[in-house]
N, C-alpha and C. Protein backbone atom coordinates (compact mmCIF):
# COMPACT_ATOMS: atom_id res chain seq x y z
N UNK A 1 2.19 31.69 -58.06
CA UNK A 1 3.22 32.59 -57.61
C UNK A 1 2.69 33.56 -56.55
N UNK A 2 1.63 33.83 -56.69
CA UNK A 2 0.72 34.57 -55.93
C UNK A 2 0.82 34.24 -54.81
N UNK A 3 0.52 33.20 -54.32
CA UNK A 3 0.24 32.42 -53.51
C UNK A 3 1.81 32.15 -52.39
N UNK A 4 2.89 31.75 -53.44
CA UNK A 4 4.30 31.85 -52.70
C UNK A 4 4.41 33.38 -51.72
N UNK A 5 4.03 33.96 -52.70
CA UNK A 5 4.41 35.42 -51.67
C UNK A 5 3.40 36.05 -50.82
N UNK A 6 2.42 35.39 -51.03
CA UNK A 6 1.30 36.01 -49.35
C UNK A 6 1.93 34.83 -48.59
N UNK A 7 2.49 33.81 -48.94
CA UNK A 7 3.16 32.92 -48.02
C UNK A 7 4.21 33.33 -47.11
N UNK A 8 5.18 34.10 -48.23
CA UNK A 8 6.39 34.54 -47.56
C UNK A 8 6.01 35.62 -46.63
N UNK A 9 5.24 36.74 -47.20
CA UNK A 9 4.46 38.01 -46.64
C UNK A 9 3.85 37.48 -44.83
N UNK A 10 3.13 36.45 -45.47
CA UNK A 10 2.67 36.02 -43.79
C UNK A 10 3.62 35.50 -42.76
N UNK A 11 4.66 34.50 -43.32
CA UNK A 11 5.62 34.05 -42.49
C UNK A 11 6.57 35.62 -42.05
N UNK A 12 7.05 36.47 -42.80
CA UNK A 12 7.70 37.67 -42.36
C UNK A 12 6.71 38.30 -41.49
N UNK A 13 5.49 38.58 -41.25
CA UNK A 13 4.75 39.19 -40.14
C UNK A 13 5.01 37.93 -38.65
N UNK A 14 4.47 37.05 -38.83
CA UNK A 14 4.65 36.25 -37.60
C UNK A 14 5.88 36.04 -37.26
N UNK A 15 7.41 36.52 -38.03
CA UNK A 15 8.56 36.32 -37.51
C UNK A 15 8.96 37.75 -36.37
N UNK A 16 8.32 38.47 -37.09
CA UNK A 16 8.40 40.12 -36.70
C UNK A 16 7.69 39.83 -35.33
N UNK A 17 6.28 39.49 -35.16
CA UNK A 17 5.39 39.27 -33.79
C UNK A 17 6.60 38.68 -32.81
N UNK A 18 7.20 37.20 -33.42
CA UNK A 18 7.36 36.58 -32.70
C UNK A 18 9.18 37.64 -32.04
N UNK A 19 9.78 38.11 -32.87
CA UNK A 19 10.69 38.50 -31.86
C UNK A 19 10.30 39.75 -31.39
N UNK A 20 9.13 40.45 -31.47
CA UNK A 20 8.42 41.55 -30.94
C UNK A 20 8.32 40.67 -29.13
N UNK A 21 7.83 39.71 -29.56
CA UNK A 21 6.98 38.79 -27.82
C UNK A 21 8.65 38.37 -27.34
N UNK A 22 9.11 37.71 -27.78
CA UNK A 22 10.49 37.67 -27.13
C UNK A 22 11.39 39.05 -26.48
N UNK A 23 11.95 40.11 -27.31
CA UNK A 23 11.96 41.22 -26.92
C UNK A 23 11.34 42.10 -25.65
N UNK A 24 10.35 41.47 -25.96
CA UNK A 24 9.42 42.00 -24.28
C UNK A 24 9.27 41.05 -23.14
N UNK A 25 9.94 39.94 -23.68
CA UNK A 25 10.14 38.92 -22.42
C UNK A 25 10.89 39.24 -22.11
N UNK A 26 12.31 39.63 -22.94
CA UNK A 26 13.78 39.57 -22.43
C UNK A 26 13.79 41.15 -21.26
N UNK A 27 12.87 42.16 -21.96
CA UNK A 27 13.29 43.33 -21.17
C UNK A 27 12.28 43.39 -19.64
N UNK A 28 11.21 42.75 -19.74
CA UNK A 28 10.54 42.41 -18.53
C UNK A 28 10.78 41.16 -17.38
N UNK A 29 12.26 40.95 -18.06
CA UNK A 29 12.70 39.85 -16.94
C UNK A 29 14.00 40.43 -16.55
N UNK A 30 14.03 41.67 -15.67
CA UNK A 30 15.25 41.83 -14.86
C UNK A 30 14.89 41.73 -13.86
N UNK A 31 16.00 41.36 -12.86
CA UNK A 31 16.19 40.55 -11.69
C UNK A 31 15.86 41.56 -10.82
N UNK A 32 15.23 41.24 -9.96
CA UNK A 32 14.94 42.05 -8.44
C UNK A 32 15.44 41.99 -7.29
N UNK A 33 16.26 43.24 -7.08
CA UNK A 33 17.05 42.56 -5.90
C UNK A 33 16.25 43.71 -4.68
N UNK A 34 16.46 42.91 -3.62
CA UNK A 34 15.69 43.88 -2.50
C UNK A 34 16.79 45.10 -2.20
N UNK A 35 16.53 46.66 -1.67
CA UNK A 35 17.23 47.07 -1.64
C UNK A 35 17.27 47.06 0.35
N UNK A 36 17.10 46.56 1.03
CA UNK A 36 17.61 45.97 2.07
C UNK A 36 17.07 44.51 2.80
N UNK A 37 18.56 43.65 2.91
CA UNK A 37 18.18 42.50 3.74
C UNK A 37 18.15 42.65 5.33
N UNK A 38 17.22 42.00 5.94
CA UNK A 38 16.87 41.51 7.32
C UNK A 38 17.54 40.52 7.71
N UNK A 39 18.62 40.20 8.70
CA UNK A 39 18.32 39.17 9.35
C UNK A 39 17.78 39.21 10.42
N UNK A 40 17.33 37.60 11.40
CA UNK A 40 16.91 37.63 12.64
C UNK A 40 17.83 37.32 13.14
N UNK A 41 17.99 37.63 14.36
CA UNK A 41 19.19 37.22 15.23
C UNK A 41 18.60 36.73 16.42
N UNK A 42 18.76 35.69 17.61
CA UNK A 42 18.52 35.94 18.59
C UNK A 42 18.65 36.97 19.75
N UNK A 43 17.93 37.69 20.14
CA UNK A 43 18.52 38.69 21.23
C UNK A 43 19.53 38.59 21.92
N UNK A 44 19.12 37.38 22.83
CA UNK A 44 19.99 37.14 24.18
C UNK A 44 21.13 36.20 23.61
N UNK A 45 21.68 36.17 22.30
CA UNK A 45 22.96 35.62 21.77
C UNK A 45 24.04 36.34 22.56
N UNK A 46 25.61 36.13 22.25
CA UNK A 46 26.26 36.05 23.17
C UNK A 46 27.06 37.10 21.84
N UNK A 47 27.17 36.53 20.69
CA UNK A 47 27.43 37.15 19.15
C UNK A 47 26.38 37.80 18.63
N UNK A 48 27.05 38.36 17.97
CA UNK A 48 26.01 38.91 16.15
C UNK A 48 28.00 38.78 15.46
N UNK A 49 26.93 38.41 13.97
CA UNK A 49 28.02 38.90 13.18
C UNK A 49 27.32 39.74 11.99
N UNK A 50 28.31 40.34 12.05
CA UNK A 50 28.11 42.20 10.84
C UNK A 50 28.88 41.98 9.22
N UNK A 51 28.28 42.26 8.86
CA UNK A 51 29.07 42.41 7.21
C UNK A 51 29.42 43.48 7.10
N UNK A 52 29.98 44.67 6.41
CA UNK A 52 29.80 46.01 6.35
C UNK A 52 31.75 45.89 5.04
N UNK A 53 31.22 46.58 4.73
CA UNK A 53 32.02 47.07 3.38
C UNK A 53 33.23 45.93 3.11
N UNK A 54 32.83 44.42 2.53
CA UNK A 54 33.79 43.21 2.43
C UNK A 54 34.54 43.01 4.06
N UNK A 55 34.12 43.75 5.05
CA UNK A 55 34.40 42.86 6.78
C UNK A 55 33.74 42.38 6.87
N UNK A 56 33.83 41.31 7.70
CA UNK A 56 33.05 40.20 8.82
C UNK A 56 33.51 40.91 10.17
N UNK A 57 32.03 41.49 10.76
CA UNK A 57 33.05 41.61 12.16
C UNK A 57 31.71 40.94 13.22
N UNK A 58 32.66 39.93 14.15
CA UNK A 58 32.19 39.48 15.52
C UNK A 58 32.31 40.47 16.44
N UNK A 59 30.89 40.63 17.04
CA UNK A 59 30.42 41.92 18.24
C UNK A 59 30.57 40.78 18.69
N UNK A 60 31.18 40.73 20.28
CA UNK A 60 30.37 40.25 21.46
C UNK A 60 29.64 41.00 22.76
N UNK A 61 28.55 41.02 23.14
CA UNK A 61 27.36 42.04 23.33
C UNK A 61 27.58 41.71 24.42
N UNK A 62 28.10 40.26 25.34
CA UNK A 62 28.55 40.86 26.99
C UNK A 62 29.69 41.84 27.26
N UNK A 63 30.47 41.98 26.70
CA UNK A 63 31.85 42.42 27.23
C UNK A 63 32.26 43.54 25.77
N UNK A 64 31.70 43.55 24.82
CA UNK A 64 31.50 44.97 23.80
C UNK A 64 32.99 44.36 22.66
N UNK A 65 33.76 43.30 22.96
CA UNK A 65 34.84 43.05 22.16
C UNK A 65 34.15 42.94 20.97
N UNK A 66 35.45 43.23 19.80
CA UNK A 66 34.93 43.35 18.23
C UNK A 66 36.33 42.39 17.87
N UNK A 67 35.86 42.19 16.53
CA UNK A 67 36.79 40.92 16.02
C UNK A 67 36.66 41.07 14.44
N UNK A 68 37.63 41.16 13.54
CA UNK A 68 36.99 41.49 11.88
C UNK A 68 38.07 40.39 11.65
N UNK A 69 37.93 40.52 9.88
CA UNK A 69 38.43 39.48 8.83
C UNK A 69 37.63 39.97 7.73
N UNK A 70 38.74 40.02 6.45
CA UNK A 70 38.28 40.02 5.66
C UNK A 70 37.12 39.22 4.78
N UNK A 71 35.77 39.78 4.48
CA UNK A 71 34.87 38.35 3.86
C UNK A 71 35.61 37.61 2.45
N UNK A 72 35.23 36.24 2.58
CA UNK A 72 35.36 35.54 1.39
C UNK A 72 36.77 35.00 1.34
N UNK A 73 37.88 35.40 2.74
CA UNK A 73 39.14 34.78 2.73
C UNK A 73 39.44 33.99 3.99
N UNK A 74 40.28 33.41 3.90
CA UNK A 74 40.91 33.06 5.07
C UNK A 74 41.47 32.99 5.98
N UNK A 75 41.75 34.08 5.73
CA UNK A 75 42.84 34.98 6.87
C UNK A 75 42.19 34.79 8.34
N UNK A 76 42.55 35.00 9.29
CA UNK A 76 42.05 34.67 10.62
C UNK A 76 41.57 36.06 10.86
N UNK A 77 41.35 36.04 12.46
CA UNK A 77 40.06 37.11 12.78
C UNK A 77 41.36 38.24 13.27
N UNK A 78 41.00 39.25 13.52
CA UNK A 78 41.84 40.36 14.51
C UNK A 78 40.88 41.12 15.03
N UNK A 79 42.10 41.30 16.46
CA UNK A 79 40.92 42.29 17.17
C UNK A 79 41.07 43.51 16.92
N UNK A 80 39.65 44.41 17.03
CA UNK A 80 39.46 45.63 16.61
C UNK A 80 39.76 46.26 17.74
N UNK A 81 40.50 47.29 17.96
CA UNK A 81 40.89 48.40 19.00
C UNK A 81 39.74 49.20 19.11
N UNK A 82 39.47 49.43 20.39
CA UNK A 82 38.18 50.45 20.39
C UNK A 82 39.02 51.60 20.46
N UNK A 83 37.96 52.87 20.27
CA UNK A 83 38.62 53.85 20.14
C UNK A 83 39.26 54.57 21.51
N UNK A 84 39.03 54.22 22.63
CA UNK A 84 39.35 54.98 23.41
C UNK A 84 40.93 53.77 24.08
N UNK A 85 41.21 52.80 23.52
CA UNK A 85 42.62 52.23 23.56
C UNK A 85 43.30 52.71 22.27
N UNK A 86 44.88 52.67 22.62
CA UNK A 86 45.89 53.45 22.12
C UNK A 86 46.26 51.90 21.20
């Protein structure tokens, strides 16, 4: 009988270890996100395109026109009024 319960005694310590080591896997595996992305662009492109708060907006860098759309839909592009047109 003795023997049953340093059995049980030992299996309850190595159950304890083992979700002790799990527990510290689970909390040492959160995700890393960078807190800013890079892209490269070519310089002498003709475009860039911008993300900025759920827009997509097309710069074009000869002639300064802007172009948005909502990200993630389908809606087509519109042009952005600069500020100094009415």
């Amino acid at each position: 009988m003795k023997s049953l319960s340093a059995s049980i005694s030992l299996l309850g310590v190595f159950l304890v270890i083992a979700a002790w080591l799990v527990s510290n896997a689970i909390t040492n595996l959160q995700p890393h996100f960078p807190s800013s992305i890079t892209v490269d662009q070519p310089i002498n492109s003709q475009y860039e395109l911008i993300l900025n708060e759920g827009w997509l907006y097309l710069y074009d860098t000869t002639n300064g026109q802007v172009w948005r759309k909502l990200d993630g839909t389908d809606s087509s592009w519109e042009v952005v009024k600069h500020f100094t047109e009415n």
